[in-house]
Protein backbone atom coordinates (compact mmCIF):
# COMPACT_ATOMS: atom_id res chain seq x y z
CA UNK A 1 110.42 116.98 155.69
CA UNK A 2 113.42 118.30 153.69
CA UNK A 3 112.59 115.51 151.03
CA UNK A 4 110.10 117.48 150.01
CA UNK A 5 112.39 120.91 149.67
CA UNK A 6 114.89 118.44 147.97
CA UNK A 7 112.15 116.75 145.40
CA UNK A 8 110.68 120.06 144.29
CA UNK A 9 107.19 119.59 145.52
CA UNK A 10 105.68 119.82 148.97
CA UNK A 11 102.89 117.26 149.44
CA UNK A 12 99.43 117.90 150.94
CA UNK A 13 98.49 114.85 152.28
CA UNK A 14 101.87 113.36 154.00
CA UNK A 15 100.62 109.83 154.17
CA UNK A 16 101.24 109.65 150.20
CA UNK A 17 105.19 110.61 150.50
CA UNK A 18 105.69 108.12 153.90
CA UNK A 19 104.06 105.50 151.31
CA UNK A 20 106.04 106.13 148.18
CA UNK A 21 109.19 105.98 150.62
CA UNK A 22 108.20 102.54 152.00
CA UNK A 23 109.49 99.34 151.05
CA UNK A 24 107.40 96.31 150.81
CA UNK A 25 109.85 94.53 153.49
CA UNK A 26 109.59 97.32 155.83
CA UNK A 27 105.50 97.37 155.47
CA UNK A 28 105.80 93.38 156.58
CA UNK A 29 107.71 93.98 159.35
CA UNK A 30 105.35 96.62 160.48
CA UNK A 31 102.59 94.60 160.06
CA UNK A 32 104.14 91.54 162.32
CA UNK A 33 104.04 94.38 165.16
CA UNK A 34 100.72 95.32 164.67
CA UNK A 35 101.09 98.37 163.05
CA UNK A 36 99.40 99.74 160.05
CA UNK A 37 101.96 99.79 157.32
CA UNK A 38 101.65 100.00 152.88
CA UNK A 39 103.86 99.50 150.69
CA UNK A 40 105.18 101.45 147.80
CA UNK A 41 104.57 98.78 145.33
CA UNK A 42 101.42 100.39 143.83
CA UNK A 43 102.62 103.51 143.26
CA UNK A 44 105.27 102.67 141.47
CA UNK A 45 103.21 100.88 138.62
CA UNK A 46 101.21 104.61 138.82
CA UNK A 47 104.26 106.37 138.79
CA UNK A 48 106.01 104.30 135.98
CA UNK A 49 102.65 105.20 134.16
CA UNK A 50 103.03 108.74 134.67
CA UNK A 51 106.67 108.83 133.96
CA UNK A 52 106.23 107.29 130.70
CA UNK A 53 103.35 109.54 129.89
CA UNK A 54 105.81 112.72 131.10
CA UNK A 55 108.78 111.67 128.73
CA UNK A 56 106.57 110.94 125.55
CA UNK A 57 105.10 114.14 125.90
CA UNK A 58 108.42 116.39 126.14
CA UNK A 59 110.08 114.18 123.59
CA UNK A 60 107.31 115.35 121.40
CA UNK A 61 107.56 118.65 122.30
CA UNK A 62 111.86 118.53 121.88
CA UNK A 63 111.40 117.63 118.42
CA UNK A 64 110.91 113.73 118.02
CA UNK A 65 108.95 113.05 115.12
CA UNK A 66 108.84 109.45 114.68
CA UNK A 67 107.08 106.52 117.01
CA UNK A 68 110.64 104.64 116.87
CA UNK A 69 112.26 108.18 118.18
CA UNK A 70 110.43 108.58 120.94
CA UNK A 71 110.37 105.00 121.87
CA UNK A 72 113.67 104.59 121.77
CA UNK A 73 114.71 107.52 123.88
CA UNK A 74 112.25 107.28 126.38
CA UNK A 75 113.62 103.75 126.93
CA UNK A 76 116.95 105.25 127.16
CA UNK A 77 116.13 107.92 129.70
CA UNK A 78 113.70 105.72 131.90
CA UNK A 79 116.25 102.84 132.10
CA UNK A 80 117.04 102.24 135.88
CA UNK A 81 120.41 103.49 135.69
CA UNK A 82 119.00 107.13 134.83
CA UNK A 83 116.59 107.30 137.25
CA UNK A 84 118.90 106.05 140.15
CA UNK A 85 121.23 108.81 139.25
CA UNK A 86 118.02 111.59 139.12
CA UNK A 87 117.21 110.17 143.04
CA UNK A 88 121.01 110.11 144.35
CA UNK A 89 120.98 113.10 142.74
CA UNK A 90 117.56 114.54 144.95
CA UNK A 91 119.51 112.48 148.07
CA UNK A 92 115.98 110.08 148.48
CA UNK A 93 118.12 107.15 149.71
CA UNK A 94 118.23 108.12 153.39
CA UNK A 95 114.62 108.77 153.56
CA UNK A 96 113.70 105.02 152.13
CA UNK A 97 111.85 102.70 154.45
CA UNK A 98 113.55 99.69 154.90
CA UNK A 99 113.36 95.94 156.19
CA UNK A 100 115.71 94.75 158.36
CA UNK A 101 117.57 92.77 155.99
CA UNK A 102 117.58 95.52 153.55
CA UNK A 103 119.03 98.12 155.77
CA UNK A 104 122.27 95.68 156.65
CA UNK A 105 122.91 95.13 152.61
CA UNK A 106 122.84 99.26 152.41
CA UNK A 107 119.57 98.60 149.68
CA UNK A 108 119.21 102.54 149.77
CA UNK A 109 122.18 102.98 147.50
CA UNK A 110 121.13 99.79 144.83
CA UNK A 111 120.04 101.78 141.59
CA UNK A 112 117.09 99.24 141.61
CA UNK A 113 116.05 100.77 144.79
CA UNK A 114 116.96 103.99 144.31
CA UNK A 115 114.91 103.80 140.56
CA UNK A 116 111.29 102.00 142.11
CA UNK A 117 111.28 104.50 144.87
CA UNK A 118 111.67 107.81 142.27
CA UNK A 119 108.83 106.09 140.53
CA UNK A 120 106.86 105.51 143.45
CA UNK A 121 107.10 109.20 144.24
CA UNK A 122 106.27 110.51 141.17
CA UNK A 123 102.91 108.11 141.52
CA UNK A 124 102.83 109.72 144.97
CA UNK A 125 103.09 113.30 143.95
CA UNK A 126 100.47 112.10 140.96
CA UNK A 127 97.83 111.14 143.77
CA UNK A 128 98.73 114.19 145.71
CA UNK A 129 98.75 116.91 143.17
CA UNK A 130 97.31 115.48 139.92
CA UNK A 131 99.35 115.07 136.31
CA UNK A 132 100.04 119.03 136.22
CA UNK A 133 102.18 119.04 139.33
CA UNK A 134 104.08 115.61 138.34
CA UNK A 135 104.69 117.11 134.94
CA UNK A 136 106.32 119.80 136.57
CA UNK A 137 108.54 118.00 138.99
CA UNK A 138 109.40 115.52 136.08
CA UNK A 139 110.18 118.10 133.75
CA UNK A 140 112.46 119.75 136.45
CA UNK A 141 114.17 116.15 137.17
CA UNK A 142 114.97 115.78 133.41
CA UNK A 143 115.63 119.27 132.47
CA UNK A 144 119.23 118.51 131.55
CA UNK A 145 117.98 115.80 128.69
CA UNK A 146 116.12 118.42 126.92
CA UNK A 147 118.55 121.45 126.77
């Protein structure tokens, strides 16, 4: 998939990027046709885990010294905004899964969207590769905050 060329990280087990990029509407309509269909929902909780974990750790490392430091700037570069730009940026909204309704309000270009799904694959690429290799992509995705 060229998702993968465009996210930095080529996944071993495939099923784990077609579920980050699913949408919990999508997964329902699936389901009403009898096909076998998850949601991204879970991995983004991981992948906002993760994420969190990622930022606190190269905030450290960049020099912030106080608990009220690095809180407040990894608020300020996980805020949805932020990470919308980071996936428009990587070009994920045309890969998204979505439900009907969904794909007729464009919901692949919402920065709500746009921010669950990066999460989602960063759980994904968590589950697929382990923290080492979502550090890595992470680090790449934010590289401009810390230079």
């Amino acid at each position: 998939m060229t998702i993968e060329k465009d996210l930095g990280y080529s996944f071993s087990n495939k099923e784990l990027l077609d579920r980050a990029l699913t949408r919990k509407a999508h997964a329902l309509e699936a389901k009403q046709q009898n096909r076998d269909c998850e949601d991204q929902e879970i991995y983004r909780t991981l992948g906002d885990a993760i994420l969190k974990a990622v930022l606190v750790d190269l905030l450290i490392k960049s020099g912030c010294k106080t608990r009220d430091e690095i809180t407040s700037e990894k608020i300020r570069l996980e805020r949805e905004e932020g990470l919308a730009k980071i996936a428009q940026d990587i070009g994920i909204g045309p890969f998204i899964k979505l439900g009907a309704g969904e794909k007729k309000h464009r919901a692949n270009e919402e920065p709500k969207v746009l921010a669950e799904t990066l999460e989602a694959l960063i759980g994904a690429i968590y589950l697929d590769g382990g923290y080492d290799a979502a550090k890595k992509v992470i680090t790449r995705w934010f590289k401009s905050f810390f230079t």
